[in-house]
Protein backbone atom coordinates (compact mmCIF):
# COMPACT_ATOMS: atom_id res chain seq x y z
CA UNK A 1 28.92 44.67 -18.62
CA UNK A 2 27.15 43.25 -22.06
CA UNK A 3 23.89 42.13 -21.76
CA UNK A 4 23.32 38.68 -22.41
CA UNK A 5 19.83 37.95 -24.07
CA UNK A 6 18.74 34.43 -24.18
CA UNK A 7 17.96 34.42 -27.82
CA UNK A 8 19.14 32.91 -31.25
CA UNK A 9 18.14 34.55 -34.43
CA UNK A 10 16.31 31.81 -37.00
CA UNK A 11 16.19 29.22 -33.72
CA UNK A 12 12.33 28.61 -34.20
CA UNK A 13 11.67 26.79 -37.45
CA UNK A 14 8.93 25.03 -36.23
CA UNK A 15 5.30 26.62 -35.65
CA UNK A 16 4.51 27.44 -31.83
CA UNK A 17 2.35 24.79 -30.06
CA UNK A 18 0.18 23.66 -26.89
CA UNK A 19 0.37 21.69 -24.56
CA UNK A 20 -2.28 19.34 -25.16
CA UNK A 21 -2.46 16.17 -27.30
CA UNK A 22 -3.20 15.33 -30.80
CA UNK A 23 -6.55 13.75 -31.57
CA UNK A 24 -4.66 11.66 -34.11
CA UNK A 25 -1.41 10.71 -31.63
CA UNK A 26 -0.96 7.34 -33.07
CA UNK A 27 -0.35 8.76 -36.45
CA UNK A 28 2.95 10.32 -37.42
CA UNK A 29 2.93 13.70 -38.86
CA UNK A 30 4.89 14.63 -42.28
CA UNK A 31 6.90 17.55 -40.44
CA UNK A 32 7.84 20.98 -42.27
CA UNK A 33 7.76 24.35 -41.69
CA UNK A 34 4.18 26.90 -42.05
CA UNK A 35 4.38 30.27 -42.95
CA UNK A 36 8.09 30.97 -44.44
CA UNK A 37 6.58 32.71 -46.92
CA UNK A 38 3.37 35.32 -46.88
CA UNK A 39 1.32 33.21 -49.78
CA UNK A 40 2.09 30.29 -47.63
CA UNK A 41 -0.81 31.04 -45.18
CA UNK A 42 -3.78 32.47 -47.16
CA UNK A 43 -7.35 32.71 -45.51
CA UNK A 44 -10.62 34.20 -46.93
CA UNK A 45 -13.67 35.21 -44.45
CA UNK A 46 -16.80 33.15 -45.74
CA UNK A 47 -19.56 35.88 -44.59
CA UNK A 48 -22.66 35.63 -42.54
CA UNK A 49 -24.60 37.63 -44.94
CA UNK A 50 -23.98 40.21 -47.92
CA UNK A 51 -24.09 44.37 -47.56
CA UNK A 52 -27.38 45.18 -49.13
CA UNK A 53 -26.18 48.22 -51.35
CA UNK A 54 -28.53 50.30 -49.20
CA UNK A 55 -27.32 52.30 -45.89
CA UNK A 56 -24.71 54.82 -44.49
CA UNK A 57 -22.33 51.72 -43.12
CA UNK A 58 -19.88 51.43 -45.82
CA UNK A 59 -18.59 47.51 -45.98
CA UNK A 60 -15.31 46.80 -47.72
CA UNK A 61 -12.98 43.60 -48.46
CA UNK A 62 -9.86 44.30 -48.08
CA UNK A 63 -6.45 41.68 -48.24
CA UNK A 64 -4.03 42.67 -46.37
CA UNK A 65 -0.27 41.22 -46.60
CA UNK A 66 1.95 40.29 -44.09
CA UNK A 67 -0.21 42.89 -41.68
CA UNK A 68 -2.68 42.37 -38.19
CA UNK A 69 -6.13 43.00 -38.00
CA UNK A 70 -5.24 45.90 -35.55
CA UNK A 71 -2.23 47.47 -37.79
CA UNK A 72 -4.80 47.35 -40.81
CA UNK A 73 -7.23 49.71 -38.89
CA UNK A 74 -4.60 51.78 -37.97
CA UNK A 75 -3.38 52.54 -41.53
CA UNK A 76 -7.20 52.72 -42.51
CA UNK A 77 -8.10 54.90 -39.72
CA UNK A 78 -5.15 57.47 -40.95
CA UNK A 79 -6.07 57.23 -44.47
CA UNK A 80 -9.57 57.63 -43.93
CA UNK A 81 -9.00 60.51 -40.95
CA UNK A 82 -10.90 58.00 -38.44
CA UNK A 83 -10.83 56.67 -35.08
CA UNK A 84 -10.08 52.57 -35.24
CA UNK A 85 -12.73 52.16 -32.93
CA UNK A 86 -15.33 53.09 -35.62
CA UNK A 87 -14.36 50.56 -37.57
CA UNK A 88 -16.72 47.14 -37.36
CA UNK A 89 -14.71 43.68 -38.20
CA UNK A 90 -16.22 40.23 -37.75
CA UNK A 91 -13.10 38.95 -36.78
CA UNK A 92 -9.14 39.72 -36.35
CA UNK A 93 -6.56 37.85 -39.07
CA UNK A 94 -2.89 36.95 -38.22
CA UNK A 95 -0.41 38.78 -39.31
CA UNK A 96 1.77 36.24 -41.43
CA UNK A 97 0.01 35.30 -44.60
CA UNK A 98 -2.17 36.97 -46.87
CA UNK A 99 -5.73 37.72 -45.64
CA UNK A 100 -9.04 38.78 -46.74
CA UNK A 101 -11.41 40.48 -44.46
CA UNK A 102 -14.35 42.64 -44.51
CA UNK A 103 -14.67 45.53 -42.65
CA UNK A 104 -17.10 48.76 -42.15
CA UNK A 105 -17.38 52.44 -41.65
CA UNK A 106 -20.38 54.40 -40.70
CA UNK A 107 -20.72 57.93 -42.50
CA UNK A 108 -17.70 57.71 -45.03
CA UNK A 109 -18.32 58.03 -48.76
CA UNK A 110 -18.02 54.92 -50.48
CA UNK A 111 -16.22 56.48 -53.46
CA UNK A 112 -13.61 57.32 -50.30
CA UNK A 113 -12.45 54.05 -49.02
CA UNK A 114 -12.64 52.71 -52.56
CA UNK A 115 -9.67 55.55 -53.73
CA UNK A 116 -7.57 54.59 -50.58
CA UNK A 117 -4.35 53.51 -51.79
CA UNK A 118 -2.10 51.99 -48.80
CA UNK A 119 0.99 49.97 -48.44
CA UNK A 120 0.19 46.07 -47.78
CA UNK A 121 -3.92 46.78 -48.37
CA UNK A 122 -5.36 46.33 -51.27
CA UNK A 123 -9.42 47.22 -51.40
CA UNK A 124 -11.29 44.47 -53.29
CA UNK A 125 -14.82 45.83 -53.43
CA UNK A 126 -16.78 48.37 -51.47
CA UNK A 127 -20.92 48.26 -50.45
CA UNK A 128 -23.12 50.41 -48.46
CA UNK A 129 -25.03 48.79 -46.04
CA UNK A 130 -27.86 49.19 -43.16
CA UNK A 131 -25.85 48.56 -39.58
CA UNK A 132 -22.08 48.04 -38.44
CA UNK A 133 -20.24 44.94 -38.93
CA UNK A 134 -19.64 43.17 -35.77
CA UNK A 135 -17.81 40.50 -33.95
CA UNK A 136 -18.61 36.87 -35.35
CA UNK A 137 -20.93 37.90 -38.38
CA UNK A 138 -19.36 35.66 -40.38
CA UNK A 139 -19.91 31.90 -40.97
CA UNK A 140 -16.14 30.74 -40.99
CA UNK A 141 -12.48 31.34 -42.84
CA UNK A 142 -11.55 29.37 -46.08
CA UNK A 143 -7.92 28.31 -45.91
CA UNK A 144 -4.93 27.83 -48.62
CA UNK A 145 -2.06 26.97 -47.17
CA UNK A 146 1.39 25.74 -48.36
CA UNK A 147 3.49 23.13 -45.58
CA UNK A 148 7.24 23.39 -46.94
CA UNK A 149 9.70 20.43 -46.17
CA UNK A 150 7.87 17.63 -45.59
CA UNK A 151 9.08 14.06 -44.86
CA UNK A 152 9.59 11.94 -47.57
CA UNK A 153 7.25 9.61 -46.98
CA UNK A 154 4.28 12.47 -46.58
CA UNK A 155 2.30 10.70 -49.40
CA UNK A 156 1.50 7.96 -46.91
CA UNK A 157 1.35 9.84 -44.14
CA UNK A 158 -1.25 12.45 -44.51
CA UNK A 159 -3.92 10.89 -46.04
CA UNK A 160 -5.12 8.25 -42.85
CA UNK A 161 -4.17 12.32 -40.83
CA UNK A 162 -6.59 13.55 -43.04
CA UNK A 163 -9.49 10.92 -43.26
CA UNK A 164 -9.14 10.57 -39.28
CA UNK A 165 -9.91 14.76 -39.20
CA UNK A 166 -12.50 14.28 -41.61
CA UNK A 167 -14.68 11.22 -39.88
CA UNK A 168 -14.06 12.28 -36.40
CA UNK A 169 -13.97 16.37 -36.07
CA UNK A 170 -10.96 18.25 -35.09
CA UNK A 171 -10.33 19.30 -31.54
CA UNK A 172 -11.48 22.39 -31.10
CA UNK A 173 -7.94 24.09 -29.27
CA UNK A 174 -7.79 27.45 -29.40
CA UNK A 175 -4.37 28.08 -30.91
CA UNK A 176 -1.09 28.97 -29.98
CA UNK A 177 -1.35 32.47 -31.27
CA UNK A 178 -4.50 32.63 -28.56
CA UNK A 179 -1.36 32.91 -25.79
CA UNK A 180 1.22 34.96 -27.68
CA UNK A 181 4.83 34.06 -28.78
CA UNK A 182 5.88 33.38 -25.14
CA UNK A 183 2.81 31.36 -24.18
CA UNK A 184 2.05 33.31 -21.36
CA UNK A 185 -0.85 35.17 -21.71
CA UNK A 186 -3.32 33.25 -20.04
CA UNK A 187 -0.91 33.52 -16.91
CA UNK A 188 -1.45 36.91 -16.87
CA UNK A 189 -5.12 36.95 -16.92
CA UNK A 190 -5.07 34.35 -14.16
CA UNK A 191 -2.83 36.67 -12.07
CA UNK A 192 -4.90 39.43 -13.03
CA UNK A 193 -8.26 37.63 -11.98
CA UNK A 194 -7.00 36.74 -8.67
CA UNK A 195 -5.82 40.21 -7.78
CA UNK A 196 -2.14 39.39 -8.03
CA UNK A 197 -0.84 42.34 -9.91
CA UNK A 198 2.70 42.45 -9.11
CA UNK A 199 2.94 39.31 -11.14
CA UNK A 200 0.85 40.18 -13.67
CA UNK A 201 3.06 43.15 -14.81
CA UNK A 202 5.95 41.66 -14.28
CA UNK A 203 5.35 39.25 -16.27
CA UNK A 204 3.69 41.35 -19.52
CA UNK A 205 7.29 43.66 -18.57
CA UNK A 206 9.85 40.90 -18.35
CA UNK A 207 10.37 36.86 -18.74
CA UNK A 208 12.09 36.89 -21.91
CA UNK A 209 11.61 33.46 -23.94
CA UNK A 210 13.75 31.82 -27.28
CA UNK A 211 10.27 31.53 -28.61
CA UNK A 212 10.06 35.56 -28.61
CA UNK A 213 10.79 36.69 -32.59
CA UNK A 214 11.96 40.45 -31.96
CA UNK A 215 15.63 40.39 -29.87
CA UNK A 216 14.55 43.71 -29.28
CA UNK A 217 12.09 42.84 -27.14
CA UNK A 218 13.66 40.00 -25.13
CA UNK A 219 16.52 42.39 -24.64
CA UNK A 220 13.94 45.16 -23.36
CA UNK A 221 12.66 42.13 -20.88
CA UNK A 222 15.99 41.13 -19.83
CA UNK A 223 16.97 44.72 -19.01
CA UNK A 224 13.49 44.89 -16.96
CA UNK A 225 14.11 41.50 -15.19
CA UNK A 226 17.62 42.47 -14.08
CA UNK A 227 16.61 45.78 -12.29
CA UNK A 228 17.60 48.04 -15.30
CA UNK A 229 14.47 49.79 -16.31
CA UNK A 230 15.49 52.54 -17.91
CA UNK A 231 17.60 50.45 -20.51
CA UNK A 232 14.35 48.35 -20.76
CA UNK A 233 12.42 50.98 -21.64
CA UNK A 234 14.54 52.30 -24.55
CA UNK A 235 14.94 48.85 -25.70
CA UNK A 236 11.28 48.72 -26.04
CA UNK A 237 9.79 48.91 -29.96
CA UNK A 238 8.35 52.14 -29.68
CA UNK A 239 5.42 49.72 -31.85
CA UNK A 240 4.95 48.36 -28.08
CA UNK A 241 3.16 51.48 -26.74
CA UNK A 242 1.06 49.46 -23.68
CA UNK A 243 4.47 48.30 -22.19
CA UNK A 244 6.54 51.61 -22.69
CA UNK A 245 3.32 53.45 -20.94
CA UNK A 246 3.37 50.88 -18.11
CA UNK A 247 6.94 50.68 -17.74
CA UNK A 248 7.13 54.62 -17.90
CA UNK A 249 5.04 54.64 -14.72
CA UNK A 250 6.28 52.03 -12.67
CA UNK A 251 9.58 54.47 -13.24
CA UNK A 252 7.81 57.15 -11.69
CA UNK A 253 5.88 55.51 -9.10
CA UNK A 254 8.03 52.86 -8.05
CA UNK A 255 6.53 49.08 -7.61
CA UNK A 256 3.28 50.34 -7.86
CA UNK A 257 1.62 47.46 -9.62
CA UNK A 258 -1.81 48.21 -9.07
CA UNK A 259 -1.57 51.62 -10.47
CA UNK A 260 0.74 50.20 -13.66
CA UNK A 261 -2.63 47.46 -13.99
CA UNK A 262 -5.20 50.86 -13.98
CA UNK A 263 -2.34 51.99 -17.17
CA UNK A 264 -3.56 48.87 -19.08
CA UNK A 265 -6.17 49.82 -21.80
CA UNK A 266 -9.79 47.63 -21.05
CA UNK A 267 -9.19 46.26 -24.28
CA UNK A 268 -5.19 44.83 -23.67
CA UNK A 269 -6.64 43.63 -20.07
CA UNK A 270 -9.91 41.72 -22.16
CA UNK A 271 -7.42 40.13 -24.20
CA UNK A 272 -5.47 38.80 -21.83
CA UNK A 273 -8.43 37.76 -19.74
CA UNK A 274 -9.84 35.66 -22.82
CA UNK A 275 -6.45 34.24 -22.63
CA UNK A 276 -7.03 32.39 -19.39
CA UNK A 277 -10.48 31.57 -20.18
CA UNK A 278 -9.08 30.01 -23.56
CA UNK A 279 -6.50 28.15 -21.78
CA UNK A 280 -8.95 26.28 -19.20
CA UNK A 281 -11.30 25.17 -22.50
CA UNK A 282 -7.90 23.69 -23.91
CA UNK A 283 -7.16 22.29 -20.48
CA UNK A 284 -10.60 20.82 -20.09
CA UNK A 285 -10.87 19.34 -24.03
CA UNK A 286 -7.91 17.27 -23.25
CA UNK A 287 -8.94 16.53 -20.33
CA UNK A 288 -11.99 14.79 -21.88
CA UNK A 289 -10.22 13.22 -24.81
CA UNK A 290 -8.88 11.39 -22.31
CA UNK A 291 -11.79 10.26 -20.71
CA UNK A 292 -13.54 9.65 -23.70
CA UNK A 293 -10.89 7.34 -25.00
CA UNK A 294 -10.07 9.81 -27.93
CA UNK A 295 -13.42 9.85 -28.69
CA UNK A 296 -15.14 13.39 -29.06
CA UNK A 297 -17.96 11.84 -30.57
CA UNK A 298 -19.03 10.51 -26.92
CA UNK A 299 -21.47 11.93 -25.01
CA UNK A 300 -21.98 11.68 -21.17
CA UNK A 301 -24.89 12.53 -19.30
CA UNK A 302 -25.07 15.79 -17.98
CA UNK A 303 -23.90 16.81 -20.97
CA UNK A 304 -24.22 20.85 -21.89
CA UNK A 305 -24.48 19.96 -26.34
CA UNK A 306 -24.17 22.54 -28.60
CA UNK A 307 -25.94 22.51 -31.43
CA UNK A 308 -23.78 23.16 -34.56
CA UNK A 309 -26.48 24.86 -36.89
CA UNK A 310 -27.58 27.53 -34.75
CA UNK A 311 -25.10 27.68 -32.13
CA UNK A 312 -27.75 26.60 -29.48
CA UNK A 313 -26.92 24.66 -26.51
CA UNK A 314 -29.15 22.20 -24.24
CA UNK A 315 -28.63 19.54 -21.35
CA UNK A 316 -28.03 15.78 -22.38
CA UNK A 317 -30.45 13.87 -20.37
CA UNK A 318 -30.89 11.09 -22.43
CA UNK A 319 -27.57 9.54 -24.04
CA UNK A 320 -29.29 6.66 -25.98
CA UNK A 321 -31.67 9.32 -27.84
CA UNK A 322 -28.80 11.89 -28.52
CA UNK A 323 -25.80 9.72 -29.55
CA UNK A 324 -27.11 9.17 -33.13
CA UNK A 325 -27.26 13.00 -33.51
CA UNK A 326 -23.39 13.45 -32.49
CA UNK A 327 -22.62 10.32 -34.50
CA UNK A 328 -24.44 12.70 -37.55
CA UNK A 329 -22.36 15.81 -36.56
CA UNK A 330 -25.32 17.72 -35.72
CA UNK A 331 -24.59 18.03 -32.14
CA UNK A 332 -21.42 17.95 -30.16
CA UNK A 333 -19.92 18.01 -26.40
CA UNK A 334 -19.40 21.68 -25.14
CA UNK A 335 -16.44 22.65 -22.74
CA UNK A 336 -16.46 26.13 -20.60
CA UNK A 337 -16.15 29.54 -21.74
CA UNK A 338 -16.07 30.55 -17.92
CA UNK A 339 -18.12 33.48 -17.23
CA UNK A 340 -21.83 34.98 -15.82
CA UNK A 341 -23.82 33.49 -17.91
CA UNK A 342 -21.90 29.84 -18.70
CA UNK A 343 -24.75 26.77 -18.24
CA UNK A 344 -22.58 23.96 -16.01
CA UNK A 345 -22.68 20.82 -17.26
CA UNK A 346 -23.80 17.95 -14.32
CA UNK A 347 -22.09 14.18 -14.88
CA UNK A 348 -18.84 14.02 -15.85
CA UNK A 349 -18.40 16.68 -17.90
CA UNK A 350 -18.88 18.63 -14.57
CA UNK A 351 -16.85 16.56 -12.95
CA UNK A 352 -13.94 17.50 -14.92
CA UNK A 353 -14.87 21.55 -14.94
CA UNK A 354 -14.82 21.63 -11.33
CA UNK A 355 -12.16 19.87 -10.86
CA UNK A 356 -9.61 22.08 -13.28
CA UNK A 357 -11.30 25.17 -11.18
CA UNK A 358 -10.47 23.53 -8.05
CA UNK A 359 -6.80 22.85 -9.27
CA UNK A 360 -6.87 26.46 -10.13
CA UNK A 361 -8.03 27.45 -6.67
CA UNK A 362 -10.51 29.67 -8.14
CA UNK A 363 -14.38 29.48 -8.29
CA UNK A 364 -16.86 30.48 -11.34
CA UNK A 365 -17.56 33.43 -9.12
CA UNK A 366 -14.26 34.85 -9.66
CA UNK A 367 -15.51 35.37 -13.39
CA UNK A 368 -18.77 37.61 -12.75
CA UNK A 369 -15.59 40.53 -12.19
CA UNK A 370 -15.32 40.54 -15.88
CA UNK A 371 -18.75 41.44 -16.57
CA UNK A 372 -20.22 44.11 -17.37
CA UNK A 373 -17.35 46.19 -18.33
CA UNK A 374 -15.31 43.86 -20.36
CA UNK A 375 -18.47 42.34 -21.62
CA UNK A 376 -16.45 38.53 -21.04
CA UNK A 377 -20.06 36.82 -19.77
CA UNK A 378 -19.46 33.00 -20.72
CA UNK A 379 -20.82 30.65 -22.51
CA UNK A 380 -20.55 27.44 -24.00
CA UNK A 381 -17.78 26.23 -26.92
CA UNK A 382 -17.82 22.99 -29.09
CA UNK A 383 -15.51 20.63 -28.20
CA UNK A 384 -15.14 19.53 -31.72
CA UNK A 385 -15.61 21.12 -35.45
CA UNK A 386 -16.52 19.55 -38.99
CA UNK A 387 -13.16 20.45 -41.23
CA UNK A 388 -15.11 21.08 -44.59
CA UNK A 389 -14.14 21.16 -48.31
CA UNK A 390 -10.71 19.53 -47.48
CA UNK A 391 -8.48 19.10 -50.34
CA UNK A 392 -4.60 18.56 -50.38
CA UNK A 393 -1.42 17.48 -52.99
CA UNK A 394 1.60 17.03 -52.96
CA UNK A 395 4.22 18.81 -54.98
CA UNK A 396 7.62 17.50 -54.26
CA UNK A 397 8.62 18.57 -51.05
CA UNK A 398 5.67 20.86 -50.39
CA UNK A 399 2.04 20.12 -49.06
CA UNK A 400 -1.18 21.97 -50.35
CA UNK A 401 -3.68 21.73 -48.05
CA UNK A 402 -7.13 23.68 -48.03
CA UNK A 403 -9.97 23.75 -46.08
CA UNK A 404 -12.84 25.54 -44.40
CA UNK A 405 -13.67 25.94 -40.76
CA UNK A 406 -15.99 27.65 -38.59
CA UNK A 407 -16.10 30.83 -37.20
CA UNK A 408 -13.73 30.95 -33.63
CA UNK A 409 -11.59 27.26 -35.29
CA UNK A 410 -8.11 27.69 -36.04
CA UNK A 411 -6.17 26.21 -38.93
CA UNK A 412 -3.77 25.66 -36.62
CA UNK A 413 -5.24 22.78 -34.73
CA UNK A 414 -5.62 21.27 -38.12
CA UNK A 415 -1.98 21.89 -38.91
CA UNK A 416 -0.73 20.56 -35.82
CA UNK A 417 -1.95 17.29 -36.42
CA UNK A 418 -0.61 16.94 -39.58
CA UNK A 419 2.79 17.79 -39.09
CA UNK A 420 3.32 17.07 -35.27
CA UNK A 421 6.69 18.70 -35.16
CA UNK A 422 5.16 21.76 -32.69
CA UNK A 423 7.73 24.00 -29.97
CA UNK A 424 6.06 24.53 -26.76
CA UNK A 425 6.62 27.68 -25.22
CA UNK A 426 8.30 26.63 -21.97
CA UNK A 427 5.93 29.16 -19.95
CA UNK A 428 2.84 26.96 -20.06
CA UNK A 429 4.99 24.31 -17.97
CA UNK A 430 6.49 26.85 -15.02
CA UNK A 431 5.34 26.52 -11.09
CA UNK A 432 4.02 22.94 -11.34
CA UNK A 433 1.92 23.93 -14.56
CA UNK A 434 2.11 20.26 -16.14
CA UNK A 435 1.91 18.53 -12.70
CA UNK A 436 -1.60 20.75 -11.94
CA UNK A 437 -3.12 19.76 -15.03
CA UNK A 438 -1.36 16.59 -16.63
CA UNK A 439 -0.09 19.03 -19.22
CA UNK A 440 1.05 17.08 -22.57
CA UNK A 441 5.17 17.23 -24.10
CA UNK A 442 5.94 17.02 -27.67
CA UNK A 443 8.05 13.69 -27.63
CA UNK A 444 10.99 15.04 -30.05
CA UNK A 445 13.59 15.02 -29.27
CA UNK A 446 14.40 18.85 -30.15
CA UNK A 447 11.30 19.81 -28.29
């Protein structure tokens, strides 16, 4: 019998979404398509601090084309004769686009990494420094990117977009590349985190979407979902080693899904775990734009504000006196990072917390698990972000837009204001999803 997969090749033209609304919903976007090209999406890291030219860490910038974060290492690691984990990176880049990044290696001759020659990398400068590179030392990402096949009318459209982003802050979403291609991933750190492995693997295994790129893979998931997981297996990339390893067990063992959860690597498990705790900010940030009247400006009392120059956070226990500092940008609303160490907010913000953990049927307790192995303790994100340096023209059918953001922003919750014309992965609406949580629907309708 042929296998039928549930996929059309070239289907997706528009970039992935959420399910959560636009701070600027009474504004029509210009539409077109990100990324069809690899200079399309260009982003620069804007460091923390520069290598000091002293030291046995060796920092490097590298651009890498059309290549992860992860699949750089790799091909650095082998040219190098390294282990990836040695590596130190303030933060990972998507694949599509061209990307600068710096990176470091302890004990490797600088001469070394500057000879490497390797497909897709190119190194821009090397530096010794004093300690490893680590996660967040950096201040933000510069952005250059190109939106092809715009409406018509774009001239008008963008610029109140624009001036809207600029005055008010952009909504701090974690993007859609936060929950993969099929929008899923949070669901699997949520079954995860309640002990529900069966549908945990079956779901990293199987569920095939039309938002999946590879038809590899969706055939692989199809085979798995009908029973057939032998022809899943050798469907599987062999580039998709954590699901070929857990698959090859569960072939062995049988429907053994707590042993094919103890195949996971910490780090695949972390990811997917940061996931769910992504997905519950996003839930809770629309949540208050709602309450707040689309105002993210607002403070309630209760308040936990974080502090944009230093990243420091404190109760709001007097409204009238702190206003005029979020009216200045200085300070901002914070939404959950759920974990250990995460200050609650009292008032409404609370309000609101509790009440998405409630609809989750889960408790902040449930989050101490993750600590201290995966080192996931909590804390405390902004709801909004200044967009900085924003300039944009338009060149016949094609937008120019650049920008800078902060460190942990995506460009993507910039870009989905402006063009509006977003696909929602179908699997952040399953088992009463948009009931639980009031979940948002693009209103094309293509969608």
């Amino acid at each position: 019998m042929r296998l039928k997969v549930p996929w059309v090749a070239g289907r997706i033209l528009n970039m992935l979404g959420i399910p959560h609304p636009y701070l600027t919903s009474s504004l029509p976007g210009v539409g077109g398509s990100i990324k069809q090209r690899p200079e399309d999406f260009a982003v620069e890291e804007v460091p923390l601090y520069t290598p000091s030219g002293r030291g046995e860490h060796t920092y490097f910038e590298i651009e890498k084309t059309d290549l992860s974060t992860p699949e750089a290492l790799e091909r650095l690691g082998r040219g190098l004769d390294v282990e990836v984990k040695e590596f130190g990176y303030a933060g990972l880049k998507d694949r599509k686009g061209i990307t600068r990044q710096t990176i470091s290696i302890q004990g490797v001759d600088p001469g070394k990494v500057a000879a490497l020659s390797l497909p897709q990398i190119t190194i821009l400068w090397v530096k010794p420094h004093q300690n490893k590179l680590r996660i967040g030392h950096l201040r933000g990402n510069r952005f250059r990117i190109c939106i092809r096949d715009v409406a018509p009318d774009a001239q008008q459209k963008v610029e109140p977009i624009l001036s809207a982003l600029v005055e008010k802050g952009v909504p701090n979403y974690f993007g859609p590349q936060r929950f993969g291609n099929r929008g899923d991933a949070q669901r699997v750190g949520r079954d995860f985190l309640k002990r529900e492995d069966r549908a945990a693997i079956r779901r990293i295994l199987g569920h095939p979407s039309l938002t999946e790129h590879n038809p590899n893979v969706v055939r692989a998931r199809t085979h798995f979902m009908a029973g057939e997981w032998q022809e899943a297996q050798a469907s599987f990339p062999t580039t998709y080693r954590e699901e070929r390893r857990v698959l090859g067990y569960l072939i062995k063992a049988g429907e053994n899904y707590s042993g094919a959860r103890k195949r996971l690597r910490d780090i695949t498990r972390k990811l997917y775990f940061t996931a769910y705790q992504s997905y519950l900010f996003n839930v809770t940030l629309a949540e208050r734009l709602e309450r707040a009247g689309g105002d993210l400006e607002k403070l309630f009392e209760g308040d936990v504000a974080f502090l944009h120059r230093n990243g420091a956070v404190f109760r709001v226990d007097d409204v009238a006196k702190e206003q005029p500092r979020a009216a200045a940008f200085e300070i901002s609303a914070s939404g959950p990072i759920f974990g250990k160490k995460m200050p609650f907010p009292g008032g409404v913000g609370g309000e609101i917390e509790k009440g998405i953990l409630d609809r989750e049927g889960i408790s902040v307790i449930d989050f101490h698990q993750l600590m201290p192995k995966l080192r996931l303790e909590g804390g405390r994100r902004p709801l909004r972000v200044r967009v900085e340096d924003l300039h944009w023209r338009l060149d016949g059918s094609i937008l120019h837009l650049e920008f800078f953001l902060p460190k942990g922003s995506y460009a993507t919750t910039v870009l989905r204001e402006v063009l509006k014309n977003e696909v929602v992965p179908e699997a952040f609406y399953e088992d009463g999803e948009a009931q639980r949580h009031r979940l948002w629907r693009p209103s094309r309708p293509d969608a």
